[in-house]
PDB file of N, CA and C in Angstrom:
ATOM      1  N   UNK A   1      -3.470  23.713  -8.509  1.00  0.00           N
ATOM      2  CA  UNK A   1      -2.466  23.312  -7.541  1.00  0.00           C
ATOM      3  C   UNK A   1      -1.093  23.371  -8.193  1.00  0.00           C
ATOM      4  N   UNK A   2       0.124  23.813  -7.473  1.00  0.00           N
ATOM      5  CA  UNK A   2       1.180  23.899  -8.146  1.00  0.00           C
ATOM      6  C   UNK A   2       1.860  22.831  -8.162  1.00  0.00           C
ATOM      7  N   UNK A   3       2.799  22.446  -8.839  1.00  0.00           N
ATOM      8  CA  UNK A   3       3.442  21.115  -9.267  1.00  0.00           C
ATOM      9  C   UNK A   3       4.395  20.860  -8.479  1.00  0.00           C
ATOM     10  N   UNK A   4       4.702  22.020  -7.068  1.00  0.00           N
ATOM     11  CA  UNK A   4       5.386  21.754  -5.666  1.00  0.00           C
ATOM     12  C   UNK A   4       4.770  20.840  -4.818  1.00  0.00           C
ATOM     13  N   UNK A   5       3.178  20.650  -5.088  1.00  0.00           N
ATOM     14  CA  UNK A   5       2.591  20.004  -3.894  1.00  0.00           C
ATOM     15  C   UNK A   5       1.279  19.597  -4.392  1.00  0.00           C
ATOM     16  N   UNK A   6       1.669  18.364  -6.115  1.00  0.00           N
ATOM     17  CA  UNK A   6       0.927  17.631  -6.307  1.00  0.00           C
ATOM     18  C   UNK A   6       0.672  16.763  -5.953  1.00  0.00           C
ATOM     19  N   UNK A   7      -0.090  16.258  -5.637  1.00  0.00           N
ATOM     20  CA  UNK A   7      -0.833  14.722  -5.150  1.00  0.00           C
ATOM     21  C   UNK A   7       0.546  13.655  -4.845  1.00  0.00           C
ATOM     22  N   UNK A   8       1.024  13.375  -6.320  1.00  0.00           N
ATOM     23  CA  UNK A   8       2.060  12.914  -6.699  1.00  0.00           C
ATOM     24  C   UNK A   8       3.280  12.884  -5.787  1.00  0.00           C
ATOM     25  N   UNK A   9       3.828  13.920  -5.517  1.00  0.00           N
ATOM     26  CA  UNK A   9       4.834  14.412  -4.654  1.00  0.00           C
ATOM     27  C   UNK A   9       4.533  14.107  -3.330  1.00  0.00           C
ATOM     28  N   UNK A  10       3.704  14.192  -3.172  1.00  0.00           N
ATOM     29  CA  UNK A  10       3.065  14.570  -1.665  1.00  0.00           C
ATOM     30  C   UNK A  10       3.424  12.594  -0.915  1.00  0.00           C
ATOM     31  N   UNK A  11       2.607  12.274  -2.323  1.00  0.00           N
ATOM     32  CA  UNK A  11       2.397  10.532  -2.027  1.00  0.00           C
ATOM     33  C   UNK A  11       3.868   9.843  -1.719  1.00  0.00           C
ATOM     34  N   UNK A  12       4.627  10.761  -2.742  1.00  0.00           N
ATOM     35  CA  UNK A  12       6.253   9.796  -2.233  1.00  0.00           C
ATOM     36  C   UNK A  12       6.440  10.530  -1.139  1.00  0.00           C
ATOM     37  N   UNK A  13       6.756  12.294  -1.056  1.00  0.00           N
ATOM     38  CA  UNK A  13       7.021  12.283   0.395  1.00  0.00           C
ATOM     39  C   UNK A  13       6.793  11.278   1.443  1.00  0.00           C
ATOM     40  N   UNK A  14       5.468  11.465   1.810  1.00  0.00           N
ATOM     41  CA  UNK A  14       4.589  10.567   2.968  1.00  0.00           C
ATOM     42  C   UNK A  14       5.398   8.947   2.768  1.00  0.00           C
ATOM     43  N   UNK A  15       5.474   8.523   1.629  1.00  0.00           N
ATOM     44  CA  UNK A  15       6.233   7.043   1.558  1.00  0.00           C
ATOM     45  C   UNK A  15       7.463   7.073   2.029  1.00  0.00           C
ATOM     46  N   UNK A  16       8.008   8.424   1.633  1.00  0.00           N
ATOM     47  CA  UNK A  16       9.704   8.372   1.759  1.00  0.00           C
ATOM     48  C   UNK A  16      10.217   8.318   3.301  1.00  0.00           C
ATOM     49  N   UNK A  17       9.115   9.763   4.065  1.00  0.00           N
ATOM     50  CA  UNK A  17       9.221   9.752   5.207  1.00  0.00           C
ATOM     51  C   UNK A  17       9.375   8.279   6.246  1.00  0.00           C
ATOM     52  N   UNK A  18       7.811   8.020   5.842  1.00  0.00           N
ATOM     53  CA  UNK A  18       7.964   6.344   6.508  1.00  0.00           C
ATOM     54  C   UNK A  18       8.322   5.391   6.154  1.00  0.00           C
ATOM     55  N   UNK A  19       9.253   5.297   4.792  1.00  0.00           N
ATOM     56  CA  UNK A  19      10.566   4.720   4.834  1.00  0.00           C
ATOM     57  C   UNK A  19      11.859   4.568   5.866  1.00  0.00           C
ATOM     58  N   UNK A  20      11.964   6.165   6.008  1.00  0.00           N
ATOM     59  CA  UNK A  20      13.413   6.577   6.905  1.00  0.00           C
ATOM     60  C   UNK A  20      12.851   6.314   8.308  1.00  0.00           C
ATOM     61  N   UNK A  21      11.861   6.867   8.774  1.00  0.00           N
ATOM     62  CA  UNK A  21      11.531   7.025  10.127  1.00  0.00           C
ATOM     63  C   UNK A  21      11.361   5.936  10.462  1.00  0.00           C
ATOM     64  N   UNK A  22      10.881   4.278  10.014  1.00  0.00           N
ATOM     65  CA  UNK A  22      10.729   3.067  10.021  1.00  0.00           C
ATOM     66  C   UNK A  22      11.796   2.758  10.396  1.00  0.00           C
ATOM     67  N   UNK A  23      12.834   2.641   9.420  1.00  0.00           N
ATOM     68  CA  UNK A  23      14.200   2.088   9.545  1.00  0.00           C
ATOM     69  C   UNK A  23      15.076   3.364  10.498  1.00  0.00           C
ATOM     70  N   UNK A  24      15.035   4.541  10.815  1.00  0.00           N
ATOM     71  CA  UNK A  24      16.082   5.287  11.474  1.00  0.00           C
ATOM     72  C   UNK A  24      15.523   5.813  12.601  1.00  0.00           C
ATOM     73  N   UNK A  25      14.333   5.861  12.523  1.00  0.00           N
ATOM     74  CA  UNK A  25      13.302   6.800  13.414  1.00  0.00           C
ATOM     75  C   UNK A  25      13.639   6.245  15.205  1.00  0.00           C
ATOM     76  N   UNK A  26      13.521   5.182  15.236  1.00  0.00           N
ATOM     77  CA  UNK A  26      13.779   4.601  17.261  1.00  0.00           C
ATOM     78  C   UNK A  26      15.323   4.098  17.237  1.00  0.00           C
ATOM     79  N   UNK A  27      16.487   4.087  16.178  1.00  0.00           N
ATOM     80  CA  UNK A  27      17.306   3.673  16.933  1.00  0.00           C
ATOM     81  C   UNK A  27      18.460   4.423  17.701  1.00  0.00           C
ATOM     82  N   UNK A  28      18.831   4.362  18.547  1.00  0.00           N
ATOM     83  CA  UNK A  28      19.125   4.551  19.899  1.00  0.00           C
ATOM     84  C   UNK A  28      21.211   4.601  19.981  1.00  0.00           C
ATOM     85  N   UNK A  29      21.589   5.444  20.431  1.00  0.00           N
ATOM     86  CA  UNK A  29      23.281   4.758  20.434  1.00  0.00           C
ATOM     87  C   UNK A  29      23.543   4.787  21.583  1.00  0.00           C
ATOM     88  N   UNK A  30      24.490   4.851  22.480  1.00  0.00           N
ATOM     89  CA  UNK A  30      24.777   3.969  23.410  1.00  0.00           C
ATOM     90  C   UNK A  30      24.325   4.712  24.853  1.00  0.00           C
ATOM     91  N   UNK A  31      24.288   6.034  24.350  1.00  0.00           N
ATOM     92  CA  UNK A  31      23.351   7.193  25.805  1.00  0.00           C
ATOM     93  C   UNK A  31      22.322   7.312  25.749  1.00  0.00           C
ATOM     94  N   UNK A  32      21.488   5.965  24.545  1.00  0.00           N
ATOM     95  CA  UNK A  32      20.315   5.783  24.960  1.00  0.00           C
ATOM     96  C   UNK A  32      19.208   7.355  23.966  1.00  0.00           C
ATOM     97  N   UNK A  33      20.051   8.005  23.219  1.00  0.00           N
ATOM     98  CA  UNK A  33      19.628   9.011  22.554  1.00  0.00           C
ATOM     99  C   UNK A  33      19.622   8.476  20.902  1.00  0.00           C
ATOM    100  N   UNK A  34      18.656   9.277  20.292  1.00  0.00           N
ATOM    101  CA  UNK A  34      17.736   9.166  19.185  1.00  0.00           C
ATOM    102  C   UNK A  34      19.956   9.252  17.861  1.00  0.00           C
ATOM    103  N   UNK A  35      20.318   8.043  17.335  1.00  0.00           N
ATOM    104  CA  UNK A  35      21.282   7.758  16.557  1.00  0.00           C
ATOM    105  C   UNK A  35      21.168   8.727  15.404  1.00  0.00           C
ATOM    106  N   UNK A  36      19.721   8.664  14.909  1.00  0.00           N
ATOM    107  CA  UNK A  36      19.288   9.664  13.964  1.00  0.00           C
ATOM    108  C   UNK A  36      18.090  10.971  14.056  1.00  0.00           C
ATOM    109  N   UNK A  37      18.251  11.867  13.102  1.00  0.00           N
ATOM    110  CA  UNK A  37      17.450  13.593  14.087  1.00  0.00           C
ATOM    111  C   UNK A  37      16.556  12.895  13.038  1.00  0.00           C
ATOM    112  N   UNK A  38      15.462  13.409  13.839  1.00  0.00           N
ATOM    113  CA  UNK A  38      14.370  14.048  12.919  1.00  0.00           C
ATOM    114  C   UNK A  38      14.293  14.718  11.862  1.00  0.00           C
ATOM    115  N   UNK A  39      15.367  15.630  12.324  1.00  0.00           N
ATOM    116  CA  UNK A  39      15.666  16.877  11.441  1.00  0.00           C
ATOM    117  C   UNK A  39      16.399  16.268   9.965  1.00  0.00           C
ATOM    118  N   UNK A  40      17.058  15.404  10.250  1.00  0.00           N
ATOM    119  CA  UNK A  40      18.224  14.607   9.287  1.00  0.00           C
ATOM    120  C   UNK A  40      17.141  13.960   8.153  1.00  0.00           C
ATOM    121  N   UNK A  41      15.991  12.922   8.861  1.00  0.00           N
ATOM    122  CA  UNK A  41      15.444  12.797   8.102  1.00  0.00           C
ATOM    123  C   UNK A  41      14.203  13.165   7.470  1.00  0.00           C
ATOM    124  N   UNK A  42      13.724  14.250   7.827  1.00  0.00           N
ATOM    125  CA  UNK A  42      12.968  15.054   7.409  1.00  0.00           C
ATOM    126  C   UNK A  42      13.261  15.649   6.003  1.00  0.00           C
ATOM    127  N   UNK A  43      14.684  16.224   6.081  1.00  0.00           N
ATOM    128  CA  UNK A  43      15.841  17.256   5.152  1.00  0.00           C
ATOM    129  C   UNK A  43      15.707  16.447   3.883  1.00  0.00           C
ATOM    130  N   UNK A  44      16.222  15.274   4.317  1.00  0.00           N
ATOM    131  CA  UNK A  44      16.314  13.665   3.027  1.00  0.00           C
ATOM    132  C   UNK A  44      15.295  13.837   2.581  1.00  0.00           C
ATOM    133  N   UNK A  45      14.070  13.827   3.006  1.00  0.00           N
ATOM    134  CA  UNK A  45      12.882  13.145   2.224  1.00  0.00           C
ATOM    135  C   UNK A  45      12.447  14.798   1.188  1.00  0.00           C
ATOM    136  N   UNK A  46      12.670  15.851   1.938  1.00  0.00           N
ATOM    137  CA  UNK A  46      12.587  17.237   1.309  1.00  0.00           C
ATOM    138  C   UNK A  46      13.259  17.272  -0.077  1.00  0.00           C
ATOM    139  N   UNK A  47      14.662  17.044   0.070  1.00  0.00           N
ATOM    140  CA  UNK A  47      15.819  16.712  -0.385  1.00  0.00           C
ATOM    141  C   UNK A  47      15.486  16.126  -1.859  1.00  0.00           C
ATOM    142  N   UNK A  48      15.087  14.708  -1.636  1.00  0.00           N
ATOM    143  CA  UNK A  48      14.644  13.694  -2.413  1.00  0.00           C
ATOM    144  C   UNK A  48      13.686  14.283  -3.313  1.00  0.00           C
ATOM    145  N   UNK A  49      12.899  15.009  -2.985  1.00  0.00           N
ATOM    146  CA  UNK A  49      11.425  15.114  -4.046  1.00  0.00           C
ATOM    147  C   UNK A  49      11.826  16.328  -4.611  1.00  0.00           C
ATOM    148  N   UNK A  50      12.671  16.976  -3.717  1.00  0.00           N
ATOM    149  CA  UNK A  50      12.979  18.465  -4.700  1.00  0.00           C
ATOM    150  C   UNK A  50      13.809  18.123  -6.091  1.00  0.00           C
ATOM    151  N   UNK A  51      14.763  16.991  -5.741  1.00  0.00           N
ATOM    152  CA  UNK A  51      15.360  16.254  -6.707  1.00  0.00           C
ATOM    153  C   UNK A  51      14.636  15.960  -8.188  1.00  0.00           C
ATOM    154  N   UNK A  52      13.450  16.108  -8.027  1.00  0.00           N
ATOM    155  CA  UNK A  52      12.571  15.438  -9.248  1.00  0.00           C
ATOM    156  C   UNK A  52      12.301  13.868  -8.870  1.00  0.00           C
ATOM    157  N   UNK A  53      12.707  12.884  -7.943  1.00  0.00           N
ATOM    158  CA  UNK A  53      12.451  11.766  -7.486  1.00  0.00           C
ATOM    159  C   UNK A  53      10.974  11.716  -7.386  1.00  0.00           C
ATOM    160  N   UNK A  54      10.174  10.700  -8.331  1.00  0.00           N
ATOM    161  CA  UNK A  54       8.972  10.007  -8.014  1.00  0.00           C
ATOM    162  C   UNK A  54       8.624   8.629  -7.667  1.00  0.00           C
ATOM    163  N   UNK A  55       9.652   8.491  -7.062  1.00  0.00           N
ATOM    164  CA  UNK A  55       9.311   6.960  -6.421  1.00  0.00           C
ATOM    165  C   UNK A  55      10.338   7.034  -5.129  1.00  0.00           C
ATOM    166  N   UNK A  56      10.231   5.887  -4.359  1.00  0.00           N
ATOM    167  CA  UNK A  56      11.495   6.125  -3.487  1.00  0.00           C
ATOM    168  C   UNK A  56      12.757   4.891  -3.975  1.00  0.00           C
ATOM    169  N   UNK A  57      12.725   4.401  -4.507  1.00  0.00           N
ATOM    170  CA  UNK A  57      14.013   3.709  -5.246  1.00  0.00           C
ATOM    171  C   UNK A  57      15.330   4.265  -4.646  1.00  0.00           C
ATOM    172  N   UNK A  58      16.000   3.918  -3.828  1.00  0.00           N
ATOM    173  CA  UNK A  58      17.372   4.457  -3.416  1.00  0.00           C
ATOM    174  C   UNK A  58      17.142   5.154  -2.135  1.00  0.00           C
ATOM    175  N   UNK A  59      16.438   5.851  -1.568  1.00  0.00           N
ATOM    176  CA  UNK A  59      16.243   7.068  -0.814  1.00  0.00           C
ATOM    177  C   UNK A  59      17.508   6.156   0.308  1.00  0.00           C
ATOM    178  N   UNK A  60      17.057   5.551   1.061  1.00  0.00           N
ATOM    179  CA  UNK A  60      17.692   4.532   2.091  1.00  0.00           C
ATOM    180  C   UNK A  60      19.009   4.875   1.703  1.00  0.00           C
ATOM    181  N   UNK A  61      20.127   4.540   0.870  1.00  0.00           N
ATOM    182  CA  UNK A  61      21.191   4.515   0.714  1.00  0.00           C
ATOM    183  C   UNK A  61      21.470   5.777   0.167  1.00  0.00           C
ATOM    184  N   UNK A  62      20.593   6.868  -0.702  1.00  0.00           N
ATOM    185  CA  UNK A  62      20.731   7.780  -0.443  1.00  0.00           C
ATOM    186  C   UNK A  62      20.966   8.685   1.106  1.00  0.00           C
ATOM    187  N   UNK A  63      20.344   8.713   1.687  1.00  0.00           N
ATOM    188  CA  UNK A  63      20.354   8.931   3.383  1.00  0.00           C
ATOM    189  C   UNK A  63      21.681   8.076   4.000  1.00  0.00           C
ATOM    190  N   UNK A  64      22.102   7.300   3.646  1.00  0.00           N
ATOM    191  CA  UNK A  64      23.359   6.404   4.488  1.00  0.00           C
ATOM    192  C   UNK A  64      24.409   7.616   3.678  1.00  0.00           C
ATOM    193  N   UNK A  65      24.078   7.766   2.761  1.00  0.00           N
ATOM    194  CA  UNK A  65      25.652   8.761   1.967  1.00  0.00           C
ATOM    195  C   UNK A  65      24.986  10.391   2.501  1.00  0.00           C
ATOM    196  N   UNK A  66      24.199  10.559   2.855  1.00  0.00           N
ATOM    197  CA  UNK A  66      24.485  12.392   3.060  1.00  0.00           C
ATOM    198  C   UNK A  66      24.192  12.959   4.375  1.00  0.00           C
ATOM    199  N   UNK A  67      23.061  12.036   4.676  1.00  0.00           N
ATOM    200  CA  UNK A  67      22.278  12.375   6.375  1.00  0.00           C
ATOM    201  C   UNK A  67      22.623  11.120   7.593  1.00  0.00           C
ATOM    202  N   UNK A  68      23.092  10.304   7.129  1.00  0.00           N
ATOM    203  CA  UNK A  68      23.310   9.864   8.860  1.00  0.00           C
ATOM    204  C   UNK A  68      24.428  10.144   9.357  1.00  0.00           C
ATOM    205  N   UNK A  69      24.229   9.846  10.625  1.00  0.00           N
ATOM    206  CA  UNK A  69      25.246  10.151  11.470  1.00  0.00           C
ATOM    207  C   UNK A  69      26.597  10.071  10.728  1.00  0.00           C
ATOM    208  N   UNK A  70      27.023   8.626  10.804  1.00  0.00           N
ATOM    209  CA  UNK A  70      28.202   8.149  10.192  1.00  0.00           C
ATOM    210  C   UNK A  70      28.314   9.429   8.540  1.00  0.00           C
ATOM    211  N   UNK A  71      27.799   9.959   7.952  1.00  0.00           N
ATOM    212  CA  UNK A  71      28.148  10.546   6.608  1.00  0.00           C
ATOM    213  C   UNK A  71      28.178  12.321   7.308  1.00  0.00           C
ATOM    214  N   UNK A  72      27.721  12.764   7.979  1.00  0.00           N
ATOM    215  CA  UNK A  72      28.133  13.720   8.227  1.00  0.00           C
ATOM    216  C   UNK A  72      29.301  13.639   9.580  1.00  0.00           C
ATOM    217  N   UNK A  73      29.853  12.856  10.068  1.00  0.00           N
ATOM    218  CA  UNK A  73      31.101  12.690  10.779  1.00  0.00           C
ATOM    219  C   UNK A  73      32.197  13.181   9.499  1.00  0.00           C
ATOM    220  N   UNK A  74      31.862  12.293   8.404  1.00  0.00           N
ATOM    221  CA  UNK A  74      33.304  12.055   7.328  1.00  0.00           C
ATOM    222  C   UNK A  74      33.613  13.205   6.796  1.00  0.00           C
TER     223      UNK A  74
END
């Protein structure tokens, strides 16, 4: 197996994901539409492990500085 899509990796992905999607995944802004994409946090959690990241330590405030809404407005 290649060291793109060891066990390891795979395990924080899956954590990282339902990290973001927990906290960003249903909330809503004022037309009643999804505040944060899928796509946004999908990218992050990609993002994150391509990084060499094996844990999720930061990801959250990572994602407030590059993928939400508010950080790609600025």
């Amino acid at each position: 197996m290649s060291t793109r899509y060891s066990d390891d990796r795979m395990s924080v992905r899956a954590q990282s994901l339902s990290i973001l999607l927990k906290k960003y995944g249903s909330q809503l802004d004022t037309s009643r539409k999804s505040k944060y994409t899928n796509q946004s946090i999908y990218q992050c959690a990609h993002d994150w492990i391509s990084m060499g990241n094996m844990n999720t330590n930061g990801i959250v405030k990572y994602y407030e500085a590059y993928y939400s809404s508010d950080a790609l407005q600025s």
